[in-house]
C-alpha atoms as a PDB file:
ATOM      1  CA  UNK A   1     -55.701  27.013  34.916  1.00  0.00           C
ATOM      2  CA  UNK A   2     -54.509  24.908  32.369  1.00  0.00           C
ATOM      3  CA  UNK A   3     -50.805  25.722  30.468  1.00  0.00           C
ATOM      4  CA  UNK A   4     -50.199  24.975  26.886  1.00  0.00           C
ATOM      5  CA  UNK A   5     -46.718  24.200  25.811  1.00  0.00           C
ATOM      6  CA  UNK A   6     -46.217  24.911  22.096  1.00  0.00           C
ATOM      7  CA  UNK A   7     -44.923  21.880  20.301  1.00  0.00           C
ATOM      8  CA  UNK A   8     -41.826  23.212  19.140  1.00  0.00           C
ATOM      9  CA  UNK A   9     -40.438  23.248  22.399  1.00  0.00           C
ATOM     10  CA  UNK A  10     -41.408  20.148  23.179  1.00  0.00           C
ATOM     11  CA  UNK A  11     -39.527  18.584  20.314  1.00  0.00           C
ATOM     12  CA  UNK A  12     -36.884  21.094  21.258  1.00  0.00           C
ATOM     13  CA  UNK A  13     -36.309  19.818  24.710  1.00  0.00           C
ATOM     14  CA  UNK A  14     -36.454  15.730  23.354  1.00  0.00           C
ATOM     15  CA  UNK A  15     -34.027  16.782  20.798  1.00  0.00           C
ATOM     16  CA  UNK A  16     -31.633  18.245  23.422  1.00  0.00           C
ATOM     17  CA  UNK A  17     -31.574  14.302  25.129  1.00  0.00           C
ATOM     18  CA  UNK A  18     -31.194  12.602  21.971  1.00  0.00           C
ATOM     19  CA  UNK A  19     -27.877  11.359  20.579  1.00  0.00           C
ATOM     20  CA  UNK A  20     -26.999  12.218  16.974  1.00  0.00           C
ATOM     21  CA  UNK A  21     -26.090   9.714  14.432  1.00  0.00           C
ATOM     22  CA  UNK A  22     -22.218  10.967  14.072  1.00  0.00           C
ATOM     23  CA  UNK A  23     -22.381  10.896  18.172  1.00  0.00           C
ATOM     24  CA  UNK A  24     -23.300   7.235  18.152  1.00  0.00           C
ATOM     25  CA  UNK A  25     -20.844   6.521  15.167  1.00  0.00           C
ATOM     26  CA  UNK A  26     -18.284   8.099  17.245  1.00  0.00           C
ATOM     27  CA  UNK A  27     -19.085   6.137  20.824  1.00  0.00           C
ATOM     28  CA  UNK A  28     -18.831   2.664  18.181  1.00  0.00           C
ATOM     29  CA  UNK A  29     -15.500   4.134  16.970  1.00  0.00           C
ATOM     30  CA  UNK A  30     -14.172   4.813  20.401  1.00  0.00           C
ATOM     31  CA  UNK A  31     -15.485   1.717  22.081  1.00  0.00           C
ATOM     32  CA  UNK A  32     -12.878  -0.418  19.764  1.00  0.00           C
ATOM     33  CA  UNK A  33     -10.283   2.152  19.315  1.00  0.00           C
ATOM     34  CA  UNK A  34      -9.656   3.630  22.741  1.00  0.00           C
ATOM     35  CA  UNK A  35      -7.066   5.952  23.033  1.00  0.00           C
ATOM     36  CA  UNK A  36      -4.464   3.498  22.321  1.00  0.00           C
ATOM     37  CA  UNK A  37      -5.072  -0.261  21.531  1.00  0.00           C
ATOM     38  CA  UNK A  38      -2.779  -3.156  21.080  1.00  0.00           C
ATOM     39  CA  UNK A  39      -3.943  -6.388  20.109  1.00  0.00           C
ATOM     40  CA  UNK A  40      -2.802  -9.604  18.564  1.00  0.00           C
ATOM     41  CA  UNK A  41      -5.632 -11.404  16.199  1.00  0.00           C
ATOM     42  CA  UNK A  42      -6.098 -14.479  13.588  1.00  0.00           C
ATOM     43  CA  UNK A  43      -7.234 -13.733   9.791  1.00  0.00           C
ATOM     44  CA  UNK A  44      -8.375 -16.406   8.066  1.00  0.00           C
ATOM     45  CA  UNK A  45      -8.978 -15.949   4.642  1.00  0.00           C
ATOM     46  CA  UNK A  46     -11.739 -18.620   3.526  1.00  0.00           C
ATOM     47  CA  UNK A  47     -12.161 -19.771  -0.257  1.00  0.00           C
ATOM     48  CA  UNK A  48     -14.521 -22.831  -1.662  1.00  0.00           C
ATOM     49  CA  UNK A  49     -11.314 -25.235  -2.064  1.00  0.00           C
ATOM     50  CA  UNK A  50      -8.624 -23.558   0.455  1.00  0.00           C
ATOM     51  CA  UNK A  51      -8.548 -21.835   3.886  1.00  0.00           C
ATOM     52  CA  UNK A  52      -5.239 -19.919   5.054  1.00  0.00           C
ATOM     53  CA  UNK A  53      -4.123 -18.310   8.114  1.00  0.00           C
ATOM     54  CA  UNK A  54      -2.437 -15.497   9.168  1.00  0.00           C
ATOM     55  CA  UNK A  55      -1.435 -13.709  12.573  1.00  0.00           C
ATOM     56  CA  UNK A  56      -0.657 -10.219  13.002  1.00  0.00           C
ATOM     57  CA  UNK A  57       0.189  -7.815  16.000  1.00  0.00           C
ATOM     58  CA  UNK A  58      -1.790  -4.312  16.026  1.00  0.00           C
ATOM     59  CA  UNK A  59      -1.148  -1.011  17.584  1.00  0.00           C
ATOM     60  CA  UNK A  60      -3.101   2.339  17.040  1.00  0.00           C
ATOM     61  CA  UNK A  61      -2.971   5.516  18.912  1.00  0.00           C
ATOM     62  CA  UNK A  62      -5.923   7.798  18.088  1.00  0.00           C
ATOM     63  CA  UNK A  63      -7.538   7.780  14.010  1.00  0.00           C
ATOM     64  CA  UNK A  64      -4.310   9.222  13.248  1.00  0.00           C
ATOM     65  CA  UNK A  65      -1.957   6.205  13.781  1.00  0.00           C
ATOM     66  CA  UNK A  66      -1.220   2.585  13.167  1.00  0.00           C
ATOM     67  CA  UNK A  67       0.752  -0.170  13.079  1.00  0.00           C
ATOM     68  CA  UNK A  68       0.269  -4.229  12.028  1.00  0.00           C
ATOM     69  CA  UNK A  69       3.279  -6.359  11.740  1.00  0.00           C
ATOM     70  CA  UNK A  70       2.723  -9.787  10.306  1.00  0.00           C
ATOM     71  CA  UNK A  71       3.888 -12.893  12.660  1.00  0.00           C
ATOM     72  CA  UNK A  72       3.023 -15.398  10.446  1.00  0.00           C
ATOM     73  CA  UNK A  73       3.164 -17.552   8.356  1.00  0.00           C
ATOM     74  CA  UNK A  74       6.755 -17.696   7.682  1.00  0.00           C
ATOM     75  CA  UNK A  75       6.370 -16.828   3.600  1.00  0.00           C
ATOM     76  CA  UNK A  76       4.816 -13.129   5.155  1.00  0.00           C
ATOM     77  CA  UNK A  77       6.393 -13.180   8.835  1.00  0.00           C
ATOM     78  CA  UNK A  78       7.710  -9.388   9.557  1.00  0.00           C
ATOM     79  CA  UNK A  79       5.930  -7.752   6.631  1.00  0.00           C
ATOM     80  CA  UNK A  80       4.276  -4.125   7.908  1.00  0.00           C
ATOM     81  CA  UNK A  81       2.039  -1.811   7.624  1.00  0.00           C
ATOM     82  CA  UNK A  82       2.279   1.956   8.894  1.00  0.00           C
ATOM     83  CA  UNK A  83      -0.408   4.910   8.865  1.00  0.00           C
ATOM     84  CA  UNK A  84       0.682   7.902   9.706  1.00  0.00           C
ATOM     85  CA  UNK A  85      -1.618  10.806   9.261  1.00  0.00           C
ATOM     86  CA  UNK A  86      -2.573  10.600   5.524  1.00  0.00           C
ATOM     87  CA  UNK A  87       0.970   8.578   5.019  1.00  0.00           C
ATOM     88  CA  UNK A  88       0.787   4.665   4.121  1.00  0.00           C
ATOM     89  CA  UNK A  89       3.494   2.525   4.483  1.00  0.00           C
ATOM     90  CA  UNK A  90       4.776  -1.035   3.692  1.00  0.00           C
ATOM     91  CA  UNK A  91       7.886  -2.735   4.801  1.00  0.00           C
ATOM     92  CA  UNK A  92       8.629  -5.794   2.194  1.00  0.00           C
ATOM     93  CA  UNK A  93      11.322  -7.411   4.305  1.00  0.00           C
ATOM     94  CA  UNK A  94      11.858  -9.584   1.616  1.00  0.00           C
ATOM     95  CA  UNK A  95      13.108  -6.653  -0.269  1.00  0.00           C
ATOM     96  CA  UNK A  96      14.082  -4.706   2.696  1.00  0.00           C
ATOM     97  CA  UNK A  97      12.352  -1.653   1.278  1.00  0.00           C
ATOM     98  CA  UNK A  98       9.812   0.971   2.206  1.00  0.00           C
ATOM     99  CA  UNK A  99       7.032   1.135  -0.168  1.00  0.00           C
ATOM    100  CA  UNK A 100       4.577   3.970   0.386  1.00  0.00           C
ATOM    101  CA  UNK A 101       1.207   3.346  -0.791  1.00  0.00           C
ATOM    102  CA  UNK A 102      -1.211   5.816  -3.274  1.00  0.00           C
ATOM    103  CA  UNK A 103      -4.831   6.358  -1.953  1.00  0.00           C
ATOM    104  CA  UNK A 104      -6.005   4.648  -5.072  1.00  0.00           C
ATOM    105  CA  UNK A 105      -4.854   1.365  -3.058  1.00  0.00           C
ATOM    106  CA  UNK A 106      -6.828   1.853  -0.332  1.00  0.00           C
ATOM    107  CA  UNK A 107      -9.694   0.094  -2.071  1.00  0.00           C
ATOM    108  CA  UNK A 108      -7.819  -3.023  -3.066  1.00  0.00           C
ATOM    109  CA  UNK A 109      -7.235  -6.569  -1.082  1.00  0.00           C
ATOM    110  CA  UNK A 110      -5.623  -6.279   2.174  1.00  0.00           C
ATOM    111  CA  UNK A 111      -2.482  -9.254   1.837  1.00  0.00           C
ATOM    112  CA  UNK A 112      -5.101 -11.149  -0.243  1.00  0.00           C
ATOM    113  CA  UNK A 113      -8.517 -11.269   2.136  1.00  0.00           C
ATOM    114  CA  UNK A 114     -11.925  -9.730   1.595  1.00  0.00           C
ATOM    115  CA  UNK A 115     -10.837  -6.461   3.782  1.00  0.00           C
ATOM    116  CA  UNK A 116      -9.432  -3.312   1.486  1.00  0.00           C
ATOM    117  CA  UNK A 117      -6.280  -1.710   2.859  1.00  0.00           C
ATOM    118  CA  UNK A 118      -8.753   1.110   4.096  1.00  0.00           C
ATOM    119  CA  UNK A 119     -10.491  -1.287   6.073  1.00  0.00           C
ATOM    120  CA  UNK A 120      -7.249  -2.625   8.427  1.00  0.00           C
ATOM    121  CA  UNK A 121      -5.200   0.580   8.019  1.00  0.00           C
ATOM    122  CA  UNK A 122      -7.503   3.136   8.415  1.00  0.00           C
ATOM    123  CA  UNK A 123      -6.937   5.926   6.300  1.00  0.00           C
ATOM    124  CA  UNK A 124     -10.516   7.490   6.430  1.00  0.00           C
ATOM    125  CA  UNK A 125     -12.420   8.429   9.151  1.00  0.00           C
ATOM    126  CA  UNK A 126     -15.994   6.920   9.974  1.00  0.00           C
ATOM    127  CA  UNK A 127     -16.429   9.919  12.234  1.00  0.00           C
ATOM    128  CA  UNK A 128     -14.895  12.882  10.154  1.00  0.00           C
ATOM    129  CA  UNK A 129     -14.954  11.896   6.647  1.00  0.00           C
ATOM    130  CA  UNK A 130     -18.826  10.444   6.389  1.00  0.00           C
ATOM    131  CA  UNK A 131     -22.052  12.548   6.724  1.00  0.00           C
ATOM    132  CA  UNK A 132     -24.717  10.358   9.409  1.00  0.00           C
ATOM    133  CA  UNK A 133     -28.070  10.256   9.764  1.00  0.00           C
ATOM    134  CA  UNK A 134     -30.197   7.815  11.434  1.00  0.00           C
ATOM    135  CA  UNK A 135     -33.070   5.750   8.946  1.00  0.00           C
ATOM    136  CA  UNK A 136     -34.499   3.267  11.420  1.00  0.00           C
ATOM    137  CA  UNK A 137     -33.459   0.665  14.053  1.00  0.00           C
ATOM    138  CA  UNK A 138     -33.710  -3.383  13.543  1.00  0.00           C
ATOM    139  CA  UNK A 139     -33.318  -5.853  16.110  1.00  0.00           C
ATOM    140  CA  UNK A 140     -30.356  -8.543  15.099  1.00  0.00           C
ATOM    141  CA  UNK A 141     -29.650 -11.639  17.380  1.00  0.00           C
ATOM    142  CA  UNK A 142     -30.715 -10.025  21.002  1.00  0.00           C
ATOM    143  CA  UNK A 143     -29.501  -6.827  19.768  1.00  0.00           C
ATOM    144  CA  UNK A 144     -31.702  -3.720  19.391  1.00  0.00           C
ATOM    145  CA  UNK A 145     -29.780  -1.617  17.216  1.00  0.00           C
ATOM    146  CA  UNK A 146     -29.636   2.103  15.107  1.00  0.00           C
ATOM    147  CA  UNK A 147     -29.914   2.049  11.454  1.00  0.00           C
ATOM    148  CA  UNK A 148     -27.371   4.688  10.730  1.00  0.00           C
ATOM    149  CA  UNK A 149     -26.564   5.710   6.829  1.00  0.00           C
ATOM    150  CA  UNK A 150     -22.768   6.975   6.129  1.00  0.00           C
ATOM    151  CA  UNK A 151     -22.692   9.212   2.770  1.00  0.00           C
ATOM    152  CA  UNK A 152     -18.760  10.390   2.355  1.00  0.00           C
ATOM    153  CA  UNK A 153     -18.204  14.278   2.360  1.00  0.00           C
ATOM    154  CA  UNK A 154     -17.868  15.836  -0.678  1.00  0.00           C
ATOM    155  CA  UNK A 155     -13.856  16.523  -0.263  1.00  0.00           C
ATOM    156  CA  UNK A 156     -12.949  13.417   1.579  1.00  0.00           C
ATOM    157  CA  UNK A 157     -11.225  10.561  -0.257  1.00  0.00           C
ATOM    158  CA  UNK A 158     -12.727   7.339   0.634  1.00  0.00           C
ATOM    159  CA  UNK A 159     -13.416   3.633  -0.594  1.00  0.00           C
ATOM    160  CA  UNK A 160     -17.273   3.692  -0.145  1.00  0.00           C
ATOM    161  CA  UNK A 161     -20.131   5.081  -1.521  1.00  0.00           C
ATOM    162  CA  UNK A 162     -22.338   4.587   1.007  1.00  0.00           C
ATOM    163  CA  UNK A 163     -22.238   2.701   4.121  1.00  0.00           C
ATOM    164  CA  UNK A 164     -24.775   1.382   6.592  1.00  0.00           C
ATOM    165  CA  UNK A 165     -24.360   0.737   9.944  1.00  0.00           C
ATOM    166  CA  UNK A 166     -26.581  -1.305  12.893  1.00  0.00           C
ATOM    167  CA  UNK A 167     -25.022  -0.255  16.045  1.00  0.00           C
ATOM    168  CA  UNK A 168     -26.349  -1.399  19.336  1.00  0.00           C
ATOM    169  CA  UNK A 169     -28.480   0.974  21.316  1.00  0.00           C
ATOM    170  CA  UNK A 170     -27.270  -0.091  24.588  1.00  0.00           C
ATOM    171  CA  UNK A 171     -23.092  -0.612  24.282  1.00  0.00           C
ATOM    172  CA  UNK A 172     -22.505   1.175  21.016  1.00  0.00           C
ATOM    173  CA  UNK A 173     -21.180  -2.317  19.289  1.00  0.00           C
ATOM    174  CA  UNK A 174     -21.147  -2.017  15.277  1.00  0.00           C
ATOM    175  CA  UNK A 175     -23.589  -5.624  15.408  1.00  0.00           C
ATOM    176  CA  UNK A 176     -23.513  -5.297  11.158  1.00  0.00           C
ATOM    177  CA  UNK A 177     -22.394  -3.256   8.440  1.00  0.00           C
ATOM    178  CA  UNK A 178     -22.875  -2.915   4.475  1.00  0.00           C
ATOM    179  CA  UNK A 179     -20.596  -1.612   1.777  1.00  0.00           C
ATOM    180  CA  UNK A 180     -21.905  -0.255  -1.524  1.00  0.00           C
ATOM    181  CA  UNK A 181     -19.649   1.163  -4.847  1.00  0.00           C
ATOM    182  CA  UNK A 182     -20.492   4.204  -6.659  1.00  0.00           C
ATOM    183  CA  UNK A 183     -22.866   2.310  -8.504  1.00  0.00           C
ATOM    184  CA  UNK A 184     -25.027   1.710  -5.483  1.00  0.00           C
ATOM    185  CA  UNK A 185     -24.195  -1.967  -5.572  1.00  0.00           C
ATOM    186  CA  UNK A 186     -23.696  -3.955  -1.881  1.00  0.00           C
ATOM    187  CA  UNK A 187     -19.574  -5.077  -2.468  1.00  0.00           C
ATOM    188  CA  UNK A 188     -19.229  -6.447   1.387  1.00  0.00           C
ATOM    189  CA  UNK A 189     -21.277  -7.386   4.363  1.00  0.00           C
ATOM    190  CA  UNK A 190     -19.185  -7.245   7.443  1.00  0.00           C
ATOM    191  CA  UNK A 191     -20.865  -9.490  10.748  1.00  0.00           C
ATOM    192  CA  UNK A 192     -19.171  -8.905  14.381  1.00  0.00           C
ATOM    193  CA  UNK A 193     -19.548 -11.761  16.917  1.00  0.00           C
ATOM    194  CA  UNK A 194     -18.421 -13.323  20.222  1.00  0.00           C
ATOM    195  CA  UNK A 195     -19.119 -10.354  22.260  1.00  0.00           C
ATOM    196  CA  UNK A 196     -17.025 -10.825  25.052  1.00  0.00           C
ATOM    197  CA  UNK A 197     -15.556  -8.888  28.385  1.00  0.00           C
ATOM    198  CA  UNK A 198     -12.082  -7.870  26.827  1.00  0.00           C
ATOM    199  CA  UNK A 199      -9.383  -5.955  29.240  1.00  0.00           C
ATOM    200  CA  UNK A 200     -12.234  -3.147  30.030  1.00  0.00           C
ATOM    201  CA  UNK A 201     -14.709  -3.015  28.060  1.00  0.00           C
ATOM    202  CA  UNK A 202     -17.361  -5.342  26.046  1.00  0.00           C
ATOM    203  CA  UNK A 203     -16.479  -5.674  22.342  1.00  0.00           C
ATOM    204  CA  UNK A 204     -17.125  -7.617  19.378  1.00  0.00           C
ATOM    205  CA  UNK A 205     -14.011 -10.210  18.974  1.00  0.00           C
ATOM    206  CA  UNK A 206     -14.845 -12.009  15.888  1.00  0.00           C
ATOM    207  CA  UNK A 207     -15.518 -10.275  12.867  1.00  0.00           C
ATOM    208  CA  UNK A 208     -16.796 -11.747   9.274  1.00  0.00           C
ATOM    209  CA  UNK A 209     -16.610  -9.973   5.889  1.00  0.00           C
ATOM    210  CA  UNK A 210     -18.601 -11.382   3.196  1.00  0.00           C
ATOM    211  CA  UNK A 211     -18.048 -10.300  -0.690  1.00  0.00           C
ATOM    212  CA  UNK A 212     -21.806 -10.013  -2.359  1.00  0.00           C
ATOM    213  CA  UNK A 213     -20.861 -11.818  -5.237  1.00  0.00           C
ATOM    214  CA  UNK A 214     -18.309 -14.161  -4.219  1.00  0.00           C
ATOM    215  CA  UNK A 215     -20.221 -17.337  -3.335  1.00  0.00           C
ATOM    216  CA  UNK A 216     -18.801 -19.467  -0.421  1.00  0.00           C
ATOM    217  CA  UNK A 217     -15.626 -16.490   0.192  1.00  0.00           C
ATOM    218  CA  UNK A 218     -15.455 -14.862   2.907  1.00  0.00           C
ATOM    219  CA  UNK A 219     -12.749 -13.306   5.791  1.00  0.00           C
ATOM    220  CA  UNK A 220     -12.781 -13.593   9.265  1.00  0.00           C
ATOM    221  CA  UNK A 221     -10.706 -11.679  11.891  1.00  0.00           C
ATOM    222  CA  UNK A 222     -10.318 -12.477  15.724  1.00  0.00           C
ATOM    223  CA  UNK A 223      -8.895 -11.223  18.324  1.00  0.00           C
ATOM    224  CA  UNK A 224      -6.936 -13.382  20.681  1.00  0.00           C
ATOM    225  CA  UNK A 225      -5.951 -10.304  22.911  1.00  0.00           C
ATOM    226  CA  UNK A 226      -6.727  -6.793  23.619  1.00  0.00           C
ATOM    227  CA  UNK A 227      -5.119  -4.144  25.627  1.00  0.00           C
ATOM    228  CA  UNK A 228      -6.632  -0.729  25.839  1.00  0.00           C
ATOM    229  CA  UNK A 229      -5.565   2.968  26.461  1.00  0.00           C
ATOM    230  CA  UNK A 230      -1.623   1.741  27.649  1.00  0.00           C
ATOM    231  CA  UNK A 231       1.121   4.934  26.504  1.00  0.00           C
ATOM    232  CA  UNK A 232       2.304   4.530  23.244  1.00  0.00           C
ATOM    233  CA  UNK A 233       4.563   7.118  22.130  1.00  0.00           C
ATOM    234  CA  UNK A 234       4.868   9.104  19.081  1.00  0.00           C
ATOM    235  CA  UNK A 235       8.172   8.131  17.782  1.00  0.00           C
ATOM    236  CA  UNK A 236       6.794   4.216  18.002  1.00  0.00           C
ATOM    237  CA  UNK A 237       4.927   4.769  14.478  1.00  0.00           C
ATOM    238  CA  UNK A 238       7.630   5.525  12.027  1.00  0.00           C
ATOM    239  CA  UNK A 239       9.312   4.487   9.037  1.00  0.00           C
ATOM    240  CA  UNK A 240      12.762   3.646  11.584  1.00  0.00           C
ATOM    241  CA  UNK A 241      10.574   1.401  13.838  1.00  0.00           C
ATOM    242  CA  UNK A 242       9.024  -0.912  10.692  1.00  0.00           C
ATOM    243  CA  UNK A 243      11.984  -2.788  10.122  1.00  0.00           C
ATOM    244  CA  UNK A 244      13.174  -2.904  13.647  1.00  0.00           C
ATOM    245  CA  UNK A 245      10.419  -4.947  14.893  1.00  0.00           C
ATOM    246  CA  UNK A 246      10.264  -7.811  17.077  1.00  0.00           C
END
């Protein structure tokens, strides 16, 4: 006696196992968030006839909140930047002032570099403020990786038009990403390198953003150190605690 299964459940039953594109978006997301993370990394901001360097200490708790304080160099040592919620935030110690920054900056240069303010602050959501679907997969380097396409909700406020994601199949590392404009044009191409053991977890530790139409310009960010999921409380990411900083 032979049983039929009708298709439908069949594809039923695969779907069930499979992982939707917002799920892997999300495991990407959480693999370099964590719960908390503090870190200390290097930007270098690279131009055809000049390269300049900056250091900066990072703390986040959740997508909600975030911190970077600027160590150096000298000219920009203790300048910060606060997100809080939907609240952005720049201490100008230089004119020991609180400057609190319109989403229509989110778009522009982050402290002069080829990353927008969104980009380093964080004030939209790759999880919540993007619809994902999955268009393919690609192998880049040695790693086999999702296509995933990121079209931004109707309500939410964001920098991008569309976004593209590779994201390894295996570890859930964003491997490459690509920025378009309203017009449909590519603005950035963001590479992630060095993938490296850091305090629990594999990661990506070097990252390169590449303007389309900026020959020989680019930005690079790198982590020197990571720490994951240590307590950070609440009252740490305020307005009080920007100018207070060590």
């Amino acid at each position: 006696m032979r049983i039929v299964i009708p298709i439908f459940f069949i594809l039923s039953f695969l779907r069930s196992f499979s992982q939707s594109a917002k799920e892997i978006v999300q495991k990407a997301d959480e693999k370099m968030r964590g719960n908390t993370m503090q870190a200390e990394m290097i930007i270098k901001t690279i131009r055809p006839t000049w390269t300049r360097e900056m250091q900066c200490k990072i703390w986040m708790k959740g997508n909600n909140q975030t911190m970077i304080q600027i160590t150096s160099p000298a000219k920009d040592k203790g300048i910060v930047f606060l997100k809080r919620k939907k609240e952005v935030w720049n201490w100008m110690p230089t004119l020991e002032r609180n400057i609190k920054l319109p989403p229509s900056m989110m778009s522009q240069s982050w402290m002069g570099t080829d990353f927008t303010n969104d980009d380093l602050i964080k004030e939209s959501s790759i999880v919540e403020d993007y619809a994902h679907s999955i268009i393919g997969d690609t192998v880049i380097g040695n790693w086999s990786c999702y296509i995933i396409r990121m079209i931004p909700k109707p309500t939410a406020a964001v920098v991008w038009s569309k976004v593209i994601l590779c994201i390894d199949k295996k570890d859930f590392l964003e491997i490459h990403s690509r920025f378009y404009d309203e017009d449909g044009q590519l603005i950035n191409t963001m590479n992630s390198y060095d993938i490296k053991f850091m305090n629990d977890r594999i990661i990506p530790t070097r990252f390169e953003m590449i303007p389309a139409d900026k020959k020989g310009q680019k930005t690079e960010m790198i982590y020197k150190n990571i720490l994951y999921n240590k307590p950070i409380d609440d009252g740490f990411f305020s307005v009080e605690k920007m100018k207070i900083l060590n």
